[in-house]
Protein backbone atom coordinates (compact mmCIF):
# COMPACT_ATOMS: atom_id res chain seq x y z
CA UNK A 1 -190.40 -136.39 140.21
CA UNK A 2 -190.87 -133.40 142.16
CA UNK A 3 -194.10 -131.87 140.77
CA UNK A 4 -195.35 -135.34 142.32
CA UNK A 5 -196.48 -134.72 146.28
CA UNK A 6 -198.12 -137.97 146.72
CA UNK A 7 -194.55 -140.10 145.89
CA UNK A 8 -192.65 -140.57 149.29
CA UNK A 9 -189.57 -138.72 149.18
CA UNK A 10 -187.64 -141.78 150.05
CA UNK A 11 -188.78 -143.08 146.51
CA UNK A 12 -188.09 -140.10 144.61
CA UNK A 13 -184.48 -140.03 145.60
CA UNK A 14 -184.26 -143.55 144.45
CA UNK A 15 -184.41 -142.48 140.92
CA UNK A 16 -182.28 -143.83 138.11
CA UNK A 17 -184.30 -142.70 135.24
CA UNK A 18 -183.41 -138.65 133.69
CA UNK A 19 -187.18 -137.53 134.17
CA UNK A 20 -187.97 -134.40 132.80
CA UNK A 21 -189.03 -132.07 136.15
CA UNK A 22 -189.86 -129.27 134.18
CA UNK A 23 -191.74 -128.34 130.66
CA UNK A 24 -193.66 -129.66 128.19
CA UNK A 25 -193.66 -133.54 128.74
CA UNK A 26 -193.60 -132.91 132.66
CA UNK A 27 -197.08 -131.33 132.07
CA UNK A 28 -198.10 -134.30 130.44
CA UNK A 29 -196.42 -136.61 133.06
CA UNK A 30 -198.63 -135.05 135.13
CA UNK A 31 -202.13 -135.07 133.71
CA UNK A 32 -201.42 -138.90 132.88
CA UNK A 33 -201.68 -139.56 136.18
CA UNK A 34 -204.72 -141.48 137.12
CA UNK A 35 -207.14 -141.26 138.95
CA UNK A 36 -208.49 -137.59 139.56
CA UNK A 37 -207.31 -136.27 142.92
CA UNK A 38 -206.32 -133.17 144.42
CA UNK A 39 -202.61 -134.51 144.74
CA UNK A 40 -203.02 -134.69 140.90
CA UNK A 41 -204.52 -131.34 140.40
CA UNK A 42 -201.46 -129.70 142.42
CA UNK A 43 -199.01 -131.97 140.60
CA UNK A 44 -200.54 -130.39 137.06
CA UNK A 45 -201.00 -126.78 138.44
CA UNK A 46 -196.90 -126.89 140.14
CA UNK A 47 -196.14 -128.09 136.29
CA UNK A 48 -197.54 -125.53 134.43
CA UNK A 49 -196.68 -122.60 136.54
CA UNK A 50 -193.84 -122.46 134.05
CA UNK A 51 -192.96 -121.34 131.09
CA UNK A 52 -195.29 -123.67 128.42
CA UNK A 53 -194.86 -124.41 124.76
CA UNK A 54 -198.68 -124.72 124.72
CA UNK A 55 -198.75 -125.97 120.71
CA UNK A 56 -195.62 -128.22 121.46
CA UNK A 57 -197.98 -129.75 124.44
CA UNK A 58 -200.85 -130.51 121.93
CA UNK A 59 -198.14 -131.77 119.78
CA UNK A 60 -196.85 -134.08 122.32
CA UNK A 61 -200.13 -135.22 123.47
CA UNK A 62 -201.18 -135.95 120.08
CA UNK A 63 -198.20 -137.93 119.78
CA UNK A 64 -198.35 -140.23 122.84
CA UNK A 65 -202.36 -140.53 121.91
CA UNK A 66 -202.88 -139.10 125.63
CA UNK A 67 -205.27 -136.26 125.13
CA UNK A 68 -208.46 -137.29 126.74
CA UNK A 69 -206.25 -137.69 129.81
CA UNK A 70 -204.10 -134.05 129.45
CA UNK A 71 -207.51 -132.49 128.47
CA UNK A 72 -208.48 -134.34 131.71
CA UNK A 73 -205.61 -132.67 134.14
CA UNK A 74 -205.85 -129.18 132.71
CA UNK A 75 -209.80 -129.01 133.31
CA UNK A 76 -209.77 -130.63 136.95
CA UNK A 77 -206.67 -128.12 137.67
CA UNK A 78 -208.36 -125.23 136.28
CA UNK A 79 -205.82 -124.18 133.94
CA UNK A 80 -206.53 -121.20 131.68
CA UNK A 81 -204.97 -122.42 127.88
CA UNK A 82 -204.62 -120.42 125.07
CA UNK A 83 -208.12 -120.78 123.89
CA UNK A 84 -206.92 -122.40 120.07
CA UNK A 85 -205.01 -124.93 122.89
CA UNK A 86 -208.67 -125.37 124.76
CA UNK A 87 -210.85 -126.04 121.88
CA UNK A 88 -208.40 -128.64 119.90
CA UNK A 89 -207.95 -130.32 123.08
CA UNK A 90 -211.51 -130.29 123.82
CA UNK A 91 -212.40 -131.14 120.72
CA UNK A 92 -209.72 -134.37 120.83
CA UNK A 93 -211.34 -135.18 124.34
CA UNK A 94 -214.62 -135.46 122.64
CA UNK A 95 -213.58 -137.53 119.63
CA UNK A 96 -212.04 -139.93 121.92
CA UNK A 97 -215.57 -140.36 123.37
CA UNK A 98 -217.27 -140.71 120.24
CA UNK A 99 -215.08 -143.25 118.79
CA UNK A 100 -215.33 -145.23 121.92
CA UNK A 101 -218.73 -145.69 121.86
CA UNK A 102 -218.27 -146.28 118.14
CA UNK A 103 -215.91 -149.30 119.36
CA UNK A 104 -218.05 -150.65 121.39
CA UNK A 105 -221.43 -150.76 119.62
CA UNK A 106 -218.98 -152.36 116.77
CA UNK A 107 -217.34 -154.90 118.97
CA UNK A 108 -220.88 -156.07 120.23
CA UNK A 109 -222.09 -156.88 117.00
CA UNK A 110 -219.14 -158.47 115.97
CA UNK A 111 -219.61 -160.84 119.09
CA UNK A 112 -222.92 -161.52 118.27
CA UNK A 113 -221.63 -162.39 114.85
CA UNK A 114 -218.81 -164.24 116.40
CA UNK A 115 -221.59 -166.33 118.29
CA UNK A 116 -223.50 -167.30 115.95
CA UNK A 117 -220.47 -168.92 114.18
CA UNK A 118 -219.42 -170.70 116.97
CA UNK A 119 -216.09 -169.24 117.14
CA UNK A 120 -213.91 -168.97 120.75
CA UNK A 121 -213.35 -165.17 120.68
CA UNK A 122 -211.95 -162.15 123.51
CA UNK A 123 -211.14 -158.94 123.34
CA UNK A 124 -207.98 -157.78 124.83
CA UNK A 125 -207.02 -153.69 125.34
CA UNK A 126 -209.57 -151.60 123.78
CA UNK A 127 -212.98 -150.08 125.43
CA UNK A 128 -212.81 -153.50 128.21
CA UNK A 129 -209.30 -151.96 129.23
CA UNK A 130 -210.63 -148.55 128.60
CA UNK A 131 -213.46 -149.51 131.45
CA UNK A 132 -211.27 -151.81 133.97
CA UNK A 133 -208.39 -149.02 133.79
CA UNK A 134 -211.07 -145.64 133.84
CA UNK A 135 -213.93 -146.76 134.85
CA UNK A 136 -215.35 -144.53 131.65
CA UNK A 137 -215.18 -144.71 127.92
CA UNK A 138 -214.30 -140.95 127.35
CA UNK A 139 -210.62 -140.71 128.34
CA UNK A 140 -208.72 -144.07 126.66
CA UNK A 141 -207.40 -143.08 123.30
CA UNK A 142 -208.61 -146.60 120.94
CA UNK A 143 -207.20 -146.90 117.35
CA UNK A 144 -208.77 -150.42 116.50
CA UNK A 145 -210.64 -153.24 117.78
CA UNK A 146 -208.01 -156.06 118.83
CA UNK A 147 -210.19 -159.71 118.76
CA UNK A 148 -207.79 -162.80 120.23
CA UNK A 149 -208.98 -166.37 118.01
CA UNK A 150 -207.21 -169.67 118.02
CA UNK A 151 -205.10 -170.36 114.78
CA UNK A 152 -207.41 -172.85 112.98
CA UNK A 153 -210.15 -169.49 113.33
CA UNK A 154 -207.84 -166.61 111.39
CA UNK A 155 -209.65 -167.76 108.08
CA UNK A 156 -213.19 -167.85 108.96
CA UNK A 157 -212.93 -164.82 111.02
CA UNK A 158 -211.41 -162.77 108.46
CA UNK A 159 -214.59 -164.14 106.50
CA UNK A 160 -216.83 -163.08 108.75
CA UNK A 161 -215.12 -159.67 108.63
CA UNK A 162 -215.72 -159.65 105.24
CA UNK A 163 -219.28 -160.44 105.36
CA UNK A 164 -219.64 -157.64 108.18
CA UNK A 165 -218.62 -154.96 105.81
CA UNK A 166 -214.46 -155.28 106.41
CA UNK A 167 -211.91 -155.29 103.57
CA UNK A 168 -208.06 -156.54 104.23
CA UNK A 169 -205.23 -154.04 104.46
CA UNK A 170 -202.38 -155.83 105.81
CA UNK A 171 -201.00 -157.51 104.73
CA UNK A 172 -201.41 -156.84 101.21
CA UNK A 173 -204.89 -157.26 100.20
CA UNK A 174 -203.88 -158.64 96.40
CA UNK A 175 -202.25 -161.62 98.52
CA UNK A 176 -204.02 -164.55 97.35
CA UNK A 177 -205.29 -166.97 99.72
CA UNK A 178 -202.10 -169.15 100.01
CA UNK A 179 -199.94 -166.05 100.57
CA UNK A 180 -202.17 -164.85 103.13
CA UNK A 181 -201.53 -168.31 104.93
CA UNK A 182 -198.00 -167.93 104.75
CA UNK A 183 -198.43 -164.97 106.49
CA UNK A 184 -200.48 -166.20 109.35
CA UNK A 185 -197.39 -168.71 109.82
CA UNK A 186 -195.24 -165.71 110.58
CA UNK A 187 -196.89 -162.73 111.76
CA UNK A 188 -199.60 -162.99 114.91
CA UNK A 189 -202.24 -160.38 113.35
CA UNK A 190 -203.50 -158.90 109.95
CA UNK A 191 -205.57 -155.29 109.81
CA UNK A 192 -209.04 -154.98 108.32
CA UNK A 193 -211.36 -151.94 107.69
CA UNK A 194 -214.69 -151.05 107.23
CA UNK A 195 -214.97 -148.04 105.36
CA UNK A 196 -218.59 -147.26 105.30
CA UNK A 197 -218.15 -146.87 109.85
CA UNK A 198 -214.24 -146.15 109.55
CA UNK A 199 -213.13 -148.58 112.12
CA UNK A 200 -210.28 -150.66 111.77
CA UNK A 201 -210.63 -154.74 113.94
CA UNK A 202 -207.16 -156.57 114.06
CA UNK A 203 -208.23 -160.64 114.14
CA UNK A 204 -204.56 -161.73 116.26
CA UNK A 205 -204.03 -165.80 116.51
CA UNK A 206 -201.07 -165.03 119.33
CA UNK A 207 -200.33 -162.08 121.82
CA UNK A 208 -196.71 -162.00 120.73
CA UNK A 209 -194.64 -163.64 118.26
CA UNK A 210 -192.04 -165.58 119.73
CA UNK A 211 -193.72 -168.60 121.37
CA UNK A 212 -191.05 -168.89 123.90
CA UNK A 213 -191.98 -164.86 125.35
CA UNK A 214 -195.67 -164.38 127.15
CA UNK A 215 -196.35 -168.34 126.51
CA UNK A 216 -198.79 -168.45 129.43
CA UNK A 217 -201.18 -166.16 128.22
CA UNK A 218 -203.49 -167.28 125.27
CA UNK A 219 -206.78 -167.39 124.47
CA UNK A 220 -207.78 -170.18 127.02
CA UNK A 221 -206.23 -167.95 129.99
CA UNK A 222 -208.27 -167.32 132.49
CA UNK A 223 -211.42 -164.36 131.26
CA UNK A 224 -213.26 -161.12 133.18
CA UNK A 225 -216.46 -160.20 132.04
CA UNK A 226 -216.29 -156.18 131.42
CA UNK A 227 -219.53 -154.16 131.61
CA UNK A 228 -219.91 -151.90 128.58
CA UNK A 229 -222.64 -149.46 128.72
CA UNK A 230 -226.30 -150.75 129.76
CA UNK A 231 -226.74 -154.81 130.11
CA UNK A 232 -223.58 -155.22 127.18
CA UNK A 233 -220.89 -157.03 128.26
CA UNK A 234 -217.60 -158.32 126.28
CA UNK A 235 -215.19 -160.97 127.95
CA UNK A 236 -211.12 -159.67 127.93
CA UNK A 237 -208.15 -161.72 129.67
CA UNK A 238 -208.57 -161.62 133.77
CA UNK A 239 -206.76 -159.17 135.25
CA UNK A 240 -203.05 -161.36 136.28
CA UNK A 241 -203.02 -162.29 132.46
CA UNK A 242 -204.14 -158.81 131.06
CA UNK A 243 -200.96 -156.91 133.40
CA UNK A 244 -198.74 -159.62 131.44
CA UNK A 245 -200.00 -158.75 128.03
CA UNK A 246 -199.95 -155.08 128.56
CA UNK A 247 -196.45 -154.86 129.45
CA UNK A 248 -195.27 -156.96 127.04
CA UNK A 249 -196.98 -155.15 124.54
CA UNK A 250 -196.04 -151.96 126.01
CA UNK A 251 -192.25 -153.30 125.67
CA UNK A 252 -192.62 -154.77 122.33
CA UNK A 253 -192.31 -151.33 121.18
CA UNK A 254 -189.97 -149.87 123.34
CA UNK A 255 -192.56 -148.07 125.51
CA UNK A 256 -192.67 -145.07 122.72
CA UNK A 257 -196.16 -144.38 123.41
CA UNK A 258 -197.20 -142.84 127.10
CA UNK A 259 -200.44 -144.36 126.70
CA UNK A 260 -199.07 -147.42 126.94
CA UNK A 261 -197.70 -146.56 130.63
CA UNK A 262 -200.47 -144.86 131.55
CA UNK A 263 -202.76 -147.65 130.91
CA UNK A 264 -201.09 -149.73 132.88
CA UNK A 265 -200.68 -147.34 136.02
CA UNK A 266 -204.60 -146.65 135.81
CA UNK A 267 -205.44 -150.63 135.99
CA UNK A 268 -203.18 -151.01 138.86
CA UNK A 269 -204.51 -147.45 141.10
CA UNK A 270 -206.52 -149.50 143.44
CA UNK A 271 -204.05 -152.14 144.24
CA UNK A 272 -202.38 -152.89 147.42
CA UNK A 273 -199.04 -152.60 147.24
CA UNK A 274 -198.51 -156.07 148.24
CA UNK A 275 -201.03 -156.81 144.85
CA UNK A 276 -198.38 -154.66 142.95
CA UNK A 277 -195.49 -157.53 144.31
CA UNK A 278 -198.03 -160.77 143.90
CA UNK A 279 -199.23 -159.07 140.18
CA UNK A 280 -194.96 -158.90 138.97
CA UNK A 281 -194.18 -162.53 140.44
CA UNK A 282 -197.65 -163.80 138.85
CA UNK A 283 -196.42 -161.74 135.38
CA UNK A 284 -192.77 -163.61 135.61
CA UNK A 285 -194.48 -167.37 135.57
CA UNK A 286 -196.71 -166.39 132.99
CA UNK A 287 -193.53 -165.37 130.64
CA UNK A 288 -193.84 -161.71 130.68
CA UNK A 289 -190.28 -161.44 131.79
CA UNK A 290 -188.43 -158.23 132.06
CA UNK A 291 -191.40 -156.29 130.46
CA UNK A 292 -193.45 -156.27 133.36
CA UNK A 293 -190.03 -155.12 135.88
CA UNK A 294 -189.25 -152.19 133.36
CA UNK A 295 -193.28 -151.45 133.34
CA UNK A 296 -192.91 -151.22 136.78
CA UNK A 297 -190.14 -148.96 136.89
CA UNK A 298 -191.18 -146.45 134.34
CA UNK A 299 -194.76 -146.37 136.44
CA UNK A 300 -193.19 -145.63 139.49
CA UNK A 301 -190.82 -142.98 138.29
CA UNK A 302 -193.01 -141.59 135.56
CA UNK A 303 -196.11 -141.88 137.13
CA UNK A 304 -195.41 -142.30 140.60
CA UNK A 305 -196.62 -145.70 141.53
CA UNK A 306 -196.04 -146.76 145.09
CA UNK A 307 -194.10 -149.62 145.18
CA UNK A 308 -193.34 -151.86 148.40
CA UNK A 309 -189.70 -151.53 149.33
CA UNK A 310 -188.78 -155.21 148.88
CA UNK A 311 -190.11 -155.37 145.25
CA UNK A 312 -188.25 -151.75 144.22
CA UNK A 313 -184.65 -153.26 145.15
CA UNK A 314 -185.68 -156.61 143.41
CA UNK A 315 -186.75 -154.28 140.59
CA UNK A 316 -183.54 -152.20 140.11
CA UNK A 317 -181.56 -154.87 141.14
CA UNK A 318 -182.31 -156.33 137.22
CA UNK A 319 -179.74 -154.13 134.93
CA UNK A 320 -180.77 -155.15 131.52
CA UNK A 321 -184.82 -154.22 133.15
CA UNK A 322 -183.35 -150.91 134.57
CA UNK A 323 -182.04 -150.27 130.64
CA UNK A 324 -184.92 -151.23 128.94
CA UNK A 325 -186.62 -148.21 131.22
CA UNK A 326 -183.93 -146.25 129.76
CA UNK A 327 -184.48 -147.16 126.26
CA UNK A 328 -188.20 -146.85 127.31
CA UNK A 329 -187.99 -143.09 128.42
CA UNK A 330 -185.49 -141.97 125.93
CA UNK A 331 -188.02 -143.47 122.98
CA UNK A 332 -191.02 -141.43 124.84
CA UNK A 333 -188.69 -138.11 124.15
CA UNK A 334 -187.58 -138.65 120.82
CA UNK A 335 -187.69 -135.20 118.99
CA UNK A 336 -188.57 -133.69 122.77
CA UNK A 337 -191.95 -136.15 122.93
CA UNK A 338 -193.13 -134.55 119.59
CA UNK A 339 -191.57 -137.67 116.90
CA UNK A 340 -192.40 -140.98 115.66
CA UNK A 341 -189.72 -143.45 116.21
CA UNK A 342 -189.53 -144.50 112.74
CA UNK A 343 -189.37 -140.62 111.41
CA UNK A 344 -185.68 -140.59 112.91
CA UNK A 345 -182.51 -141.97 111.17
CA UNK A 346 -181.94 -145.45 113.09
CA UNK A 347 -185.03 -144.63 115.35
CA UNK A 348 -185.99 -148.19 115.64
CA UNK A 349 -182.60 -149.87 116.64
CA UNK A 350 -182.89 -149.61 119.93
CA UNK A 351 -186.43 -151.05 119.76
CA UNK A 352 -185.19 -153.88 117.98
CA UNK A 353 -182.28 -154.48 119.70
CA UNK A 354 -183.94 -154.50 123.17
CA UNK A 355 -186.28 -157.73 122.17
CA UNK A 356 -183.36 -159.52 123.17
CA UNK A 357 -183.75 -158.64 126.85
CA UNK A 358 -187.14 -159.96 127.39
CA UNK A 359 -186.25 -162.86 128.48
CA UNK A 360 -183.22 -164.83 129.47
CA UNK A 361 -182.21 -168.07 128.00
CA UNK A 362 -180.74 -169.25 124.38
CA UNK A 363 -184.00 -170.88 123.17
CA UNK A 364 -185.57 -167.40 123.48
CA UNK A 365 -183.06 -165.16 121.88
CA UNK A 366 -182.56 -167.73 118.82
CA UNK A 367 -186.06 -167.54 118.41
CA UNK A 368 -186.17 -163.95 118.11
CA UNK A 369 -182.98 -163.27 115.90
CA UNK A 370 -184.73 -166.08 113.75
CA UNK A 371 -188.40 -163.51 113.83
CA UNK A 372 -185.82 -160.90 112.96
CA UNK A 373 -184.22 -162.24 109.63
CA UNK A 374 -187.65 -163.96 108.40
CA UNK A 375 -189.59 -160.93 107.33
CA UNK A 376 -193.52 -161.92 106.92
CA UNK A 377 -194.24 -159.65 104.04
CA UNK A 378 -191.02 -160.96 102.12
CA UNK A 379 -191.92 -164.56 102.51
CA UNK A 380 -195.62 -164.28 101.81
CA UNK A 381 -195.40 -161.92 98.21
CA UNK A 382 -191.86 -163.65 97.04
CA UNK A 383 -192.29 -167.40 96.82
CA UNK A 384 -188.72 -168.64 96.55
CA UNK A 385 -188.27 -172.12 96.02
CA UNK A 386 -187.25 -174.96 98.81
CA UNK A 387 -183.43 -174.86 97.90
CA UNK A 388 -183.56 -170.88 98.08
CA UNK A 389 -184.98 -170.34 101.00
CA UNK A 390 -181.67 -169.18 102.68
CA UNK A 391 -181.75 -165.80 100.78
CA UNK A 392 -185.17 -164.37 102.35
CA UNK A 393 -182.86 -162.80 104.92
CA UNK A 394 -180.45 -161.49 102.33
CA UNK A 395 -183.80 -159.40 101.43
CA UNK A 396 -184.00 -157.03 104.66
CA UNK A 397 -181.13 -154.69 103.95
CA UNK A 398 -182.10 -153.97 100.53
CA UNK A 399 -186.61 -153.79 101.38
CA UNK A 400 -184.95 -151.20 104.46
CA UNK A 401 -182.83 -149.17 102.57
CA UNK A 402 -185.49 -148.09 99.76
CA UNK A 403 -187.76 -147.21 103.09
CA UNK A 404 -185.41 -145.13 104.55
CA UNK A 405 -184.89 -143.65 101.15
CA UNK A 406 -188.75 -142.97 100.74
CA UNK A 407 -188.97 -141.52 104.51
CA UNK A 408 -185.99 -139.51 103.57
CA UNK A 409 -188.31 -138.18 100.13
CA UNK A 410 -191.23 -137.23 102.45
């Protein structure tokens, strides 16, 4: 990307992805970028010397939950903004702050709680990632608490929630306690608020939900104690197994979000590149697959990781990796960076479709197409009996349909 200086020109004309070099989403491209530098600061001031759709920015920003890091890039680059532009985005910047520190005096108690109840616990993504990635709290973009516990745990944790002030909202909180088991047989994570501090925890029993993708990272992989704030400290995956998680996360849905990417890029900025190489063969044993290659890809082109010269060719030399960068980068620009995958007509196909790449291998992909026709909400609210079983599939096309039909209403 040419608003890039610090990418060697020998790797920018080894490009197989359609970057944007110009406008909105090259602006962002820019201020993603991580860390601060004066190669970044001339990257962001070269990509707004243009003509800018300042609202469509905010828009896109919003969208890719990236605006502590464009707030970020404009400041350091002393850009002058439309001053509506300025104060939303400083405003965003600060919000991200606050609910960081919201986060973490939440996730603190909760291990405390967790503790006391004996329970095997980590936290994975989140203010630790926020921390190992920025070194700050004020510039990741959180949603939700994400707590890792072994199976045999989801019950009494989601107790424990309950106890702590949380109420169930997926699935279905009217599920009664058997439904909400058959759940937990098919679906990795359920969603729980507390209304009274407005945060939202996600208890997950797996990382991903087909065993046979990202099966060497669980909760007994290998830990890294973070530092948050003043003598608190919450344990997340080490670093090897946290790179693996990330990207297939990242992957799982298509790359849509920048954050994602960005993420990603910013826990790898002080890596040698021969880290970079021992990092993606460490990420292939522990399952990750073609996730962590197309991670790789998108952060060098995107975000202009260096890569060593031996591990690009490997990289590129994997077509289906090299597509799912495509599919990647074309989901990041849906509706020009500004739309939601599922707000577009077939939006999610391609997301769907590409699951089948992860990994090579029968056992994998019959896995997944098996994932794909068992919908968790379907078997856990209609309880069909033994014999009828075979129909839960015959349920998707109709349960789609009247969504696209309500999408279509809004």
């Amino acid at each position: 990307m040419k608003s890039r200086p610090e990418l060697p020109a020998a790797a920018s004309r080894r490009k197989r992805l359609d970057v944007p070099a110009t406008g909105e989403f090259a602006l962002v491209l820019a201020c993603a970028g991580w860390p601060p530098s004066a190669a970044r600061n001339l990257a962001v001031s070269r990509s707004a010397a243009g003509t800018i759709d300042w609202p469509r920015l905010l828009r896109i920003a919003r969208r890719h939950r990236i605006e502590g890091l464009v707030h970020d890039g404009l400041r350091r680059a002393e850009i002058v903004l439309p001053p509506d532009i300025a104060a939303e985005l400083r405003e965003a910047s600060a919000a991200i702050a606050r609910d960081n520190l919201a986060f973490a005096a939440e996730s603190i108690r909760l291990q405390g709680l967790l503790e006391a109840a004996g329970t095997q616990f980590l936290f994975v993504k989140g203010v630790t990632l926020g921390v190992l990635a920025y070194g700050t709290l004020g510039v990741k973009h959180a949603w939700d608490i994400d707590l890792l516990v072994a199976p045999e745990d989801v019950l009494a944790t989601a107790e424990l929630l309950v106890g702590a002030g949380y109420r169930r909202v997926r699935p279905d909180p009217d599920l009664s306690p058997e439904q909400f088991r058959i759940w937990n047989t098919l679906s990795k994570e359920s969603t729980w608020r507390n209304d009274r501090a407005g945060l939202h925890v996600e208890i997950h029993h797996a990382l991903v939900d087909n065993p046979h993708f990202l099966s060497g990272v669980s909760l007994s992989s290998p830990r890294q104690a973070v530092q948050i704030g003043s003598g608190a400290v919450l344990e997340t995956l080490s670093t090897d197994h946290l790179f693996g998680y990330l990207c297939a996360h990242g992957a799982s849905h298509a790359w849509s979000r920048l954050k994602w990417l960005a993420d990603i890029a910013a826990l790898l900025k002080d890596m040698a590149p021969a880290g970079i190489s021992r990092l993606h063969a460490r990420s292939l044993e522990l399952g990750a697959g073609r996730s962590a290659t197309s991670a790789l890809i998108l952060c060098s082109e995107l975000l202009g990781l260096a890569l060593p010269p031996e591990l690009e060719a490997r990289l590129y030399r994997d077509r289906a990796a090299l597509w799912l960068a495509r599919i990647g980068l074309n989901r990041m620009l849906t509706g020009k960076g500004e739309t939601e995958l599922h707000s577009t007509a077939l939006g999610t196909v391609p997301l769907h479709l590409s699951y089948f790449l992860f990994l090579p291998g029968w056992r994998y992909k019959l896995q997944e197409l098996r994932r794909k026709l068992l919908s968790p909400a379907d078997r856990s609210t209609v309880q069909l009996p033994r014999g009828l079983r075979f129909l839960y599939p015959l349920m998707l096309m109709p349960r789609w349909l009247a969504y696209r039909v309500r999408l279509a209403r809004r």
